[in-house]
N, C-alpha and C. Protein backbone atom coordinates (compact mmCIF):
# COMPACT_ATOMS: atom_id res chain seq x y z
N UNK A 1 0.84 -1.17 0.00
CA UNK A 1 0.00 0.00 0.00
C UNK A 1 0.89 1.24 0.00
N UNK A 2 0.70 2.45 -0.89
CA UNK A 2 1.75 3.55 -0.90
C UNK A 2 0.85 4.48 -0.02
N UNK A 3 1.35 5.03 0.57
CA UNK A 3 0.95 6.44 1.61
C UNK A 3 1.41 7.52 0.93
N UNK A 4 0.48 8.41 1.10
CA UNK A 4 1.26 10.23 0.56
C UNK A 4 1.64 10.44 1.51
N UNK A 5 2.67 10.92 1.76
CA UNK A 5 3.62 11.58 2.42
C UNK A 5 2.99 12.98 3.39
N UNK A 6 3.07 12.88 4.59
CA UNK A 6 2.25 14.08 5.44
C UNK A 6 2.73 15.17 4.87
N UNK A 7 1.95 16.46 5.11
CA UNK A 7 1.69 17.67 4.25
C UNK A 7 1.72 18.50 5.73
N UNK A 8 1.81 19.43 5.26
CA UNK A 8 2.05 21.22 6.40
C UNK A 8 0.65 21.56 5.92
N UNK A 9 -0.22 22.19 6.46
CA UNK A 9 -1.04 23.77 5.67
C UNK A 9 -1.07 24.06 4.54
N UNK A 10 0.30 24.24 4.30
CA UNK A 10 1.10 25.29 3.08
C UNK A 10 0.79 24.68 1.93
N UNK A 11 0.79 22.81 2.23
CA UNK A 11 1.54 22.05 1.17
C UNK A 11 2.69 21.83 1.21
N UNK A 12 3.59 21.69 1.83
CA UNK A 12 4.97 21.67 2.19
C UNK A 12 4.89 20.02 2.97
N UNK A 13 6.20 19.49 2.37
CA UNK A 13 5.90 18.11 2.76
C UNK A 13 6.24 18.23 4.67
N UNK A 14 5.80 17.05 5.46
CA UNK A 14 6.20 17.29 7.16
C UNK A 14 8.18 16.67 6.92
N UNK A 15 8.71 17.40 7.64
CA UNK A 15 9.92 16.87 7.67
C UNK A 15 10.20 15.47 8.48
N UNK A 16 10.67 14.47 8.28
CA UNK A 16 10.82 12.91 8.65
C UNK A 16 11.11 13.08 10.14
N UNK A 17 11.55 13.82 10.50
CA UNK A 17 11.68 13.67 12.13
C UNK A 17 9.99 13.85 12.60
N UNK A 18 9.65 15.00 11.97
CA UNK A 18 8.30 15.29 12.67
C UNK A 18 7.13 14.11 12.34
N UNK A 19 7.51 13.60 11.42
CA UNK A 19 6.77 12.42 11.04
C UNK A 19 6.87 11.16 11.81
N UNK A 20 8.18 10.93 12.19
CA UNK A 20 8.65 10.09 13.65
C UNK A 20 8.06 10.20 14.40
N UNK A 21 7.99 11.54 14.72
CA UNK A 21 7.32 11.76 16.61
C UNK A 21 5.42 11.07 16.34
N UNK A 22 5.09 11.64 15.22
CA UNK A 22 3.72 11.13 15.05
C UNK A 22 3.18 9.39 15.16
N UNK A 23 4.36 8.94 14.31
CA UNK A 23 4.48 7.53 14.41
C UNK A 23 4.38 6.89 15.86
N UNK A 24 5.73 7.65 16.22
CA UNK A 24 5.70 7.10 18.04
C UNK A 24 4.60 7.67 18.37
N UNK A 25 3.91 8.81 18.77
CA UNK A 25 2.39 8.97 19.27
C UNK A 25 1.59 8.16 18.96
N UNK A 26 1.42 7.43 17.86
CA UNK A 26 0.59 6.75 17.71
C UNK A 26 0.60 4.99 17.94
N UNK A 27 2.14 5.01 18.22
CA UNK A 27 2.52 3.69 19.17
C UNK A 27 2.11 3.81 20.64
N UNK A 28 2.27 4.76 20.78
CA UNK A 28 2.31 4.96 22.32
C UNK A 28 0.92 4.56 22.36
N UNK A 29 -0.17 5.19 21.82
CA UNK A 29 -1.46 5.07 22.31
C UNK A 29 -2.10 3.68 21.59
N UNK A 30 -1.54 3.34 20.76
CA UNK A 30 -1.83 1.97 20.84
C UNK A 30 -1.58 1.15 21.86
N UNK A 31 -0.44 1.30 22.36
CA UNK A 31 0.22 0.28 23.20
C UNK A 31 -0.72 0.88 24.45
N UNK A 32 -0.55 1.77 24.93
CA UNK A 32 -1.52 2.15 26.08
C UNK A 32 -3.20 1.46 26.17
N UNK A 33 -3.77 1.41 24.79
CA UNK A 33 -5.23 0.68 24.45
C UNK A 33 -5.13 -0.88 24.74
N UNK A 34 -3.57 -1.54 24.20
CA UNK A 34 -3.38 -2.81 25.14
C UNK A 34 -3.53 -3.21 26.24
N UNK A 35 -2.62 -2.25 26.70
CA UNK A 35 -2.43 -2.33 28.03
C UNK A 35 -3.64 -1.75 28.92
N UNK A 36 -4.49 -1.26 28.33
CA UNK A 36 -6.03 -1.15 29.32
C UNK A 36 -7.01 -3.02 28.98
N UNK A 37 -6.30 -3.25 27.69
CA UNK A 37 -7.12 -4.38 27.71
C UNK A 37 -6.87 -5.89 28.18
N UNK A 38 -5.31 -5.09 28.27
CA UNK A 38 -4.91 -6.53 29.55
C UNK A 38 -5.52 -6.14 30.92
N UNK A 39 -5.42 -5.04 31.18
CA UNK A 39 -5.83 -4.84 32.86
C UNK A 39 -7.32 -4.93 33.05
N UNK A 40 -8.27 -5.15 31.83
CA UNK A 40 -9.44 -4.46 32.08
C UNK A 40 -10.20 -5.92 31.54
N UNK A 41 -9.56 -6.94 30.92
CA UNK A 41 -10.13 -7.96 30.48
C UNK A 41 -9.36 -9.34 30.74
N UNK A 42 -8.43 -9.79 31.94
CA UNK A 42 -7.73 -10.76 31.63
C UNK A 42 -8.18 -12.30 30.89
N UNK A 43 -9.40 -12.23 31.02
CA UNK A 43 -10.15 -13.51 31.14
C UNK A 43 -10.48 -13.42 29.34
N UNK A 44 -9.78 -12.94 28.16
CA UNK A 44 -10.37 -12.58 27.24
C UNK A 44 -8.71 -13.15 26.58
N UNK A 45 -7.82 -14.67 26.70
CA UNK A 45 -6.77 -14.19 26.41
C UNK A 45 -6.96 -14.37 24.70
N UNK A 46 -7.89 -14.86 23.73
CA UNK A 46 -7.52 -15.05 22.46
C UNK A 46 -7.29 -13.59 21.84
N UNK A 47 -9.02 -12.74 22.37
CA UNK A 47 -8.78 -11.26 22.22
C UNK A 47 -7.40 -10.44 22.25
N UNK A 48 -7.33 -10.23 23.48
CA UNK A 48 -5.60 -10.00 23.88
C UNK A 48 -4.41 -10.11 22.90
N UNK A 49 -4.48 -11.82 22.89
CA UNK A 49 -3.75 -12.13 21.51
C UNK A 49 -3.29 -11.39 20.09
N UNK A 50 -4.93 -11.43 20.10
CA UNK A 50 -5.08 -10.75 18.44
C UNK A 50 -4.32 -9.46 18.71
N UNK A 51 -5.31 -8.64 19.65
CA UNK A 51 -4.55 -7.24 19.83
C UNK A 51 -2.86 -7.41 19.96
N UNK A 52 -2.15 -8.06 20.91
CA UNK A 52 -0.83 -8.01 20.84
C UNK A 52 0.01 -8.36 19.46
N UNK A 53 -0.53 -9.38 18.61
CA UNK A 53 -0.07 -9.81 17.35
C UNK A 53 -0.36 -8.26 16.35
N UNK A 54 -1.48 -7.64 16.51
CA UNK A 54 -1.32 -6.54 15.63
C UNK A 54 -0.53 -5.11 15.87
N UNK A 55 -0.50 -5.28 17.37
CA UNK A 55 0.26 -4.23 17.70
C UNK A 55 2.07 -4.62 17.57
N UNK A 56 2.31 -5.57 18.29
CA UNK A 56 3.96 -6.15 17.71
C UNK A 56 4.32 -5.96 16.28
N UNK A 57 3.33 -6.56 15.29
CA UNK A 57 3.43 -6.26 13.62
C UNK A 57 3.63 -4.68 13.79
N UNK A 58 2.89 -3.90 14.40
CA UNK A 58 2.98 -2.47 13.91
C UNK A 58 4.56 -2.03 14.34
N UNK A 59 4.83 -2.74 15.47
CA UNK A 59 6.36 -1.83 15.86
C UNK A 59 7.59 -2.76 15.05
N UNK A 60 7.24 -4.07 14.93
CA UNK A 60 8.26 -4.94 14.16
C UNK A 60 8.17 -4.10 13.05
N UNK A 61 7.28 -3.98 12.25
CA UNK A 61 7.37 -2.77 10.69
C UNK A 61 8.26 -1.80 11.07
N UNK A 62 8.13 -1.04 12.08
CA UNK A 62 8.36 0.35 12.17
C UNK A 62 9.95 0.00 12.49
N UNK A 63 10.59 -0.95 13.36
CA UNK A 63 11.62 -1.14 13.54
C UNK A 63 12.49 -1.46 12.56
N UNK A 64 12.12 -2.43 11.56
CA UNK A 64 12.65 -3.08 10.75
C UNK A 64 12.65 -1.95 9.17
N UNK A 65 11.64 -1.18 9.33
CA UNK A 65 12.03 -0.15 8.55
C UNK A 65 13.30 0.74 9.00
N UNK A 66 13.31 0.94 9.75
CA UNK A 66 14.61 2.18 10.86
C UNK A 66 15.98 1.36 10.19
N UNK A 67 15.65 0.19 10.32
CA UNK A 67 16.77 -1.01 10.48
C UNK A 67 17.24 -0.94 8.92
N UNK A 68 16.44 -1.37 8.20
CA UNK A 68 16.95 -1.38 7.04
C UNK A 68 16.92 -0.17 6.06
N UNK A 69 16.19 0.66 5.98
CA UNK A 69 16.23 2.31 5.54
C UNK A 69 16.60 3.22 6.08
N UNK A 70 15.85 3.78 7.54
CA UNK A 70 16.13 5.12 8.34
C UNK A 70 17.77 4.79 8.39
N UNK A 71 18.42 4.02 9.02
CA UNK A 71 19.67 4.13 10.02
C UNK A 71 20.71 3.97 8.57
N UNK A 72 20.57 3.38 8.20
CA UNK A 72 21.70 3.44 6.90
C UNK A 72 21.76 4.69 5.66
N UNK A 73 20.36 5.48 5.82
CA UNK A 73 20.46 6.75 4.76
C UNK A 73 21.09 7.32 6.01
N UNK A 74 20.91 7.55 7.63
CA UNK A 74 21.60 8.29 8.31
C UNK A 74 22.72 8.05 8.67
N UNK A 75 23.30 6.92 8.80
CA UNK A 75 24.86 6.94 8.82
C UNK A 75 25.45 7.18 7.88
N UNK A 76 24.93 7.18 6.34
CA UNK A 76 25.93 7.36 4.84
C UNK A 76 25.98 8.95 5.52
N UNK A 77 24.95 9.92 5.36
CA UNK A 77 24.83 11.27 5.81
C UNK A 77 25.34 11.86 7.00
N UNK A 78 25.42 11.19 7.83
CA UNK A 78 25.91 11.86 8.89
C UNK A 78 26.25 10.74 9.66
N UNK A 79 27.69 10.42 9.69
CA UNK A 79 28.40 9.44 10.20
C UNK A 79 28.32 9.38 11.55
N UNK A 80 28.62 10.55 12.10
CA UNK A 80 28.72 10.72 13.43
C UNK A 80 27.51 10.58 14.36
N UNK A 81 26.22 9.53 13.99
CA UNK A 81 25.22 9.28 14.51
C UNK A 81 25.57 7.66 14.27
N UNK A 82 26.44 6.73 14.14
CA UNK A 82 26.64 5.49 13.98
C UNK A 82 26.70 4.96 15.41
N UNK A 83 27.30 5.36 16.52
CA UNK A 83 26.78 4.99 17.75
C UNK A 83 25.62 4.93 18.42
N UNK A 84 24.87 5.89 18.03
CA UNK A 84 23.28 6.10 18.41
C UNK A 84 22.59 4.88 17.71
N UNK A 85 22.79 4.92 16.54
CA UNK A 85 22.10 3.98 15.72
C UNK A 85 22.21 2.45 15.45
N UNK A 86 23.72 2.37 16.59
CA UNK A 86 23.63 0.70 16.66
C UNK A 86 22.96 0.74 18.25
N UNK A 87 23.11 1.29 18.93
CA UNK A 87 22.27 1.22 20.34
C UNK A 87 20.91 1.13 20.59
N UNK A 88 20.18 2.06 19.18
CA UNK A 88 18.97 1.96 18.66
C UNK A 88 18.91 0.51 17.91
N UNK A 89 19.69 0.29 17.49
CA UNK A 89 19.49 -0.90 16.67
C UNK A 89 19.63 -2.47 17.89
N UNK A 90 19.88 -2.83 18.70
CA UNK A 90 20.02 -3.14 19.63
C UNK A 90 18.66 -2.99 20.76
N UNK A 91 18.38 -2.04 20.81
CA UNK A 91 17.38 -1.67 21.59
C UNK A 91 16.10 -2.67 20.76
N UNK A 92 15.82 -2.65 19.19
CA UNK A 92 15.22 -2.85 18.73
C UNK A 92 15.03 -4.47 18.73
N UNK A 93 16.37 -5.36 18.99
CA UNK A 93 16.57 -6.66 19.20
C UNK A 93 15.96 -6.88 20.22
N UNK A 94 16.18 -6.44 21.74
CA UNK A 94 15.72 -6.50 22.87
C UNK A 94 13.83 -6.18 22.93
N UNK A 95 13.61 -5.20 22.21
CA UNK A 95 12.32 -5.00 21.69
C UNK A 95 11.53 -6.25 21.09
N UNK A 96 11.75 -6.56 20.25
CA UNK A 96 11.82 -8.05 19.99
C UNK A 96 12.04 -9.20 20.17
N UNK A 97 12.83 -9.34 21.16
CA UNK A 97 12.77 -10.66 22.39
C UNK A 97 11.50 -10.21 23.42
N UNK A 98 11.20 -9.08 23.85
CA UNK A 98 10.12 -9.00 24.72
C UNK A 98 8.58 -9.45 24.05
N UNK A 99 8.43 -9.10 22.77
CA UNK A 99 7.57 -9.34 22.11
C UNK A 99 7.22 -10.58 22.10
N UNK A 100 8.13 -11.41 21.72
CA UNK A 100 8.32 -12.61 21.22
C UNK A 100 7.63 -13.38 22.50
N UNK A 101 7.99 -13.02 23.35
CA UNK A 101 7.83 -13.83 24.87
C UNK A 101 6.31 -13.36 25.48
N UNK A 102 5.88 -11.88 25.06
CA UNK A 102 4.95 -12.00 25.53
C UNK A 102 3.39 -12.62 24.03
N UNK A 103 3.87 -12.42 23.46
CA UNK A 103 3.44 -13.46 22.28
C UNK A 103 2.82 -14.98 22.51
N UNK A 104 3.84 -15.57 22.82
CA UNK A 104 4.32 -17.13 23.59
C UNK A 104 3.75 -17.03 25.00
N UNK A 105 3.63 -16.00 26.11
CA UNK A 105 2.87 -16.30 26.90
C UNK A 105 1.37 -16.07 26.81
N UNK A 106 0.75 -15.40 25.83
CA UNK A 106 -0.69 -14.64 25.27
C UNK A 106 -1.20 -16.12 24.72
N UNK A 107 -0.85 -16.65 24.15
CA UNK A 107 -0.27 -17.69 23.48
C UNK A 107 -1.21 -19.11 24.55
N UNK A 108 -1.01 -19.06 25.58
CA UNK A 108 -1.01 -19.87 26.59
C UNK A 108 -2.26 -19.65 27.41
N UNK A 109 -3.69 -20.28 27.43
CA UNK A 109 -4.54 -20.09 27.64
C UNK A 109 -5.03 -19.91 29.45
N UNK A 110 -3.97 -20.00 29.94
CA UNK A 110 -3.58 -20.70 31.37
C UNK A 110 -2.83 -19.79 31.82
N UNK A 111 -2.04 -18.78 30.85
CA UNK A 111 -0.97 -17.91 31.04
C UNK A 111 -1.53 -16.86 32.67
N UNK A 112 -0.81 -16.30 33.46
CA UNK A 112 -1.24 -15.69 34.56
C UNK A 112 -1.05 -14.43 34.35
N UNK A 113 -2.38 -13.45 34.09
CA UNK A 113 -2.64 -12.46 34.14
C UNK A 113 -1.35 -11.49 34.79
N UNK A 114 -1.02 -12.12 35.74
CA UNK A 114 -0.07 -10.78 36.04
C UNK A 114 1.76 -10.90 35.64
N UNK A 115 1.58 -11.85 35.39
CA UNK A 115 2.83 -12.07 34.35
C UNK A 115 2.61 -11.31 32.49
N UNK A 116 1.56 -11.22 32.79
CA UNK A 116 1.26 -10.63 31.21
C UNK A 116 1.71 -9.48 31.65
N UNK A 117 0.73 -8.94 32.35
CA UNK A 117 1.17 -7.80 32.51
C UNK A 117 2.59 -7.46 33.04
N UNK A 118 2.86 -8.09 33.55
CA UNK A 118 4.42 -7.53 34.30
C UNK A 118 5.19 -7.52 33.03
N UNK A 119 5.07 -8.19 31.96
CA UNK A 119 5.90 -8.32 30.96
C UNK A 119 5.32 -6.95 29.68
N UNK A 120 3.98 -6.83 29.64
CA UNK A 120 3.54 -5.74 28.53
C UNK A 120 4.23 -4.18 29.55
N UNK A 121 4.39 -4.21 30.75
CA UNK A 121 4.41 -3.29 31.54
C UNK A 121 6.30 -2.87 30.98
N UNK A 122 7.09 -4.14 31.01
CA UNK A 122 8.23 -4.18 30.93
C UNK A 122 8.85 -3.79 29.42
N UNK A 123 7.72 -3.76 28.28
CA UNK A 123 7.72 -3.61 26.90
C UNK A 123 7.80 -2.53 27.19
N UNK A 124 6.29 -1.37 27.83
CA UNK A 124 6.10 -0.37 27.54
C UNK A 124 7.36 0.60 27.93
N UNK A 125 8.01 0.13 28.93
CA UNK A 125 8.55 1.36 30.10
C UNK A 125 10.22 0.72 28.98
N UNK A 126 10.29 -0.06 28.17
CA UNK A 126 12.04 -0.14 27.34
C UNK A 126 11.26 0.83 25.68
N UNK A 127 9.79 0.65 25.31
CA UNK A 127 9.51 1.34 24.24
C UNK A 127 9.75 2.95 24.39
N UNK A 128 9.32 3.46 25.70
CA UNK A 128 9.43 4.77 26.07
C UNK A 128 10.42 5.33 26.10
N UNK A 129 11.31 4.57 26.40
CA UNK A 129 12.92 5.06 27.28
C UNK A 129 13.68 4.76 25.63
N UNK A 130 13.17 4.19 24.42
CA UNK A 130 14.05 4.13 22.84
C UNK A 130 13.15 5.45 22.42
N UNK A 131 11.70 5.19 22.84
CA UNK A 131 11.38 6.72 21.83
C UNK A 131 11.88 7.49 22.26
N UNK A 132 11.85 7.79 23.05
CA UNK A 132 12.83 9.52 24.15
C UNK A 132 13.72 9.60 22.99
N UNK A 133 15.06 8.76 23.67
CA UNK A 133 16.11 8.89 23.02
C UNK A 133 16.60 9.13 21.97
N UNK A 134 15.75 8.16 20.67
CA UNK A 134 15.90 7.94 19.33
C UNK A 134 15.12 9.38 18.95
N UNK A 135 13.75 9.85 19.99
CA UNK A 135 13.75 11.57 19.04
C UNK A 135 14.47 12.76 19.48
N UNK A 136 15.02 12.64 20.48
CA UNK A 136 15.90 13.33 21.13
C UNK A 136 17.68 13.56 20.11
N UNK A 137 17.91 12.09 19.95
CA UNK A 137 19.13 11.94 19.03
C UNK A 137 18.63 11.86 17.40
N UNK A 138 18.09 11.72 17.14
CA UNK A 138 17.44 11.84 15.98
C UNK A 138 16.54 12.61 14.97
N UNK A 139 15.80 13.51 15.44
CA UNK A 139 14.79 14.51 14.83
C UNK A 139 15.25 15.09 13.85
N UNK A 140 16.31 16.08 14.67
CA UNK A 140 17.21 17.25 13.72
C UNK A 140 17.75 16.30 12.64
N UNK A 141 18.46 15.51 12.95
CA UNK A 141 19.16 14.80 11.42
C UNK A 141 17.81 14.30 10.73
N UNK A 142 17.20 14.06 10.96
CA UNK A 142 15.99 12.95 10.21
C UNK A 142 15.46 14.26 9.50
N UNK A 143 15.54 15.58 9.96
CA UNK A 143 14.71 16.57 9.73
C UNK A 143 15.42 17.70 8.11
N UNK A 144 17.13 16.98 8.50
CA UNK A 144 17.75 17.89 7.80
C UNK A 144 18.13 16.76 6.44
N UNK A 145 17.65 15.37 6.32
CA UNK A 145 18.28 14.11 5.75
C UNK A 145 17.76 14.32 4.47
N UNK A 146 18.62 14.27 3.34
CA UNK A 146 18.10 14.50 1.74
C UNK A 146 18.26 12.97 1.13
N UNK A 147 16.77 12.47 1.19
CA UNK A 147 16.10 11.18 0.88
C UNK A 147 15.26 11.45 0.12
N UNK A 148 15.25 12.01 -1.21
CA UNK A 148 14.50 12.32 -2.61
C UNK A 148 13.33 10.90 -2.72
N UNK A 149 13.39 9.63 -2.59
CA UNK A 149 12.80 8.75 -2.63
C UNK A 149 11.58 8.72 -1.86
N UNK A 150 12.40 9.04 -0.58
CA UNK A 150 11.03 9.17 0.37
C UNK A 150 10.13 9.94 0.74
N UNK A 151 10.15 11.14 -0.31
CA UNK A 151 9.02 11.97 -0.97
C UNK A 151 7.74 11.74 -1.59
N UNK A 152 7.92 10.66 -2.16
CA UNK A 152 7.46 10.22 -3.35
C UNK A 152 5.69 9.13 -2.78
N UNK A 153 6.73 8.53 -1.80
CA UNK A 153 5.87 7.53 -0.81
C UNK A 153 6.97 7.49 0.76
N UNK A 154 5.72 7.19 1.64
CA UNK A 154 6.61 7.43 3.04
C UNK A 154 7.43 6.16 3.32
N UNK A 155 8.71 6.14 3.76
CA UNK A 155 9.13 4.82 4.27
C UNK A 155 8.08 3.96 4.94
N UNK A 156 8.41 2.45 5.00
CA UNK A 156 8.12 2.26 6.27
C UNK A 156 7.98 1.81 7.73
N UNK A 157 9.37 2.98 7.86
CA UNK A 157 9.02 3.40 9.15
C UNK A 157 8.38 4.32 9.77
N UNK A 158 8.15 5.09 8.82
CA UNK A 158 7.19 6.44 8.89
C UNK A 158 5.55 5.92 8.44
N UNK A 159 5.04 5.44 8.56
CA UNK A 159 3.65 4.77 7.97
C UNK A 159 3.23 4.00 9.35
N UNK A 160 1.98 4.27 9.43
CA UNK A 160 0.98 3.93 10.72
C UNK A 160 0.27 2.68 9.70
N UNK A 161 0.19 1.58 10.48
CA UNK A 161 -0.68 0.61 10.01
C UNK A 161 -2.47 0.63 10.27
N UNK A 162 -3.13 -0.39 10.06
CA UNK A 162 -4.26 -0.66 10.48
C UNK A 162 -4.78 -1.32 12.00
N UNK A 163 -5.06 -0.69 13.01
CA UNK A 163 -5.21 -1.25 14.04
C UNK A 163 -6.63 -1.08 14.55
N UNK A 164 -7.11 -1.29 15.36
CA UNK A 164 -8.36 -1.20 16.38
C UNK A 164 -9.57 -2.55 16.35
């Protein structure tokens, strides 16, 4: 599916950092809609399921875009972000072992409610502490990065999926 690329007012395309932060806002509050529906429904685990399988797909995309597009147009461009971006890249592994596990325990019809949660709790509070960082170290370059391609159609890591 191609996305148009976010727009200003003006018509002026949004610059890729600012398009980041939107992305993560809209992780965040996904993941937050989980996490009311683990606390608010334990007894519902296929539900749950589904929701965690579509929400993991949304950040596995978003990661694996960073991974293979964002971080490599930004290290050719600006080298001196290659430490950030294997730490981010790393972060994103660890991101993905948590997934994986709480997947495999969702997974488990028997699984104990507060192990779910202790573990979606343990996702949210390592997702928060990479978005900080990654827009904190990242915006301005993402903002100043000459990626002619990704004009055209948005990466994607910049692209919000289908959820609810």
């Amino acid at each position: 599916m191609t996305m148009n690329p976010p727009t200003e007012p003006d018509g002026r395309l949004t610059a890729f950092g600012n398009q980041l932060i939107e992305v993560h806002l809209w992780l965040r509050e996904e993941l937050a809609r989980l996490r009311e529906d683990v606390y608010a429904h334990p007894e519902r685990p296929r539900e749950l399921r589904a929701h965690c399988l579509t929400f993991c797909s949304a950040v596995t995309k978003h990661h694996s875009g960073e991974d293979e597009g964002a971080f490599p147009a930004l290290a050719e461009q600006f080298p001196e972000l290659r430490p950030v971006l294997d730490e981010l890249a790393r972060d994103h592994r660890q991101v993905a072992d948590i997934m994986r596990e709480l997947q495999e325990l969702l997974g488990d019809l028997e699984a104990d409610p507060e192990r779910v949660r202790a573990d979606l709790d343990g996702l949210a509070a390592l997702l928060e502490s990479h978005f900080v960082y990654e827009e904190r170290r990242l915006i301005s370059a993402l903002n100043a990065l000459d990626a002619p391609g990704w004009r055209a159609a948005a990466p994607a890591f910049l692209s919000r999926g289908q959820m609810g």
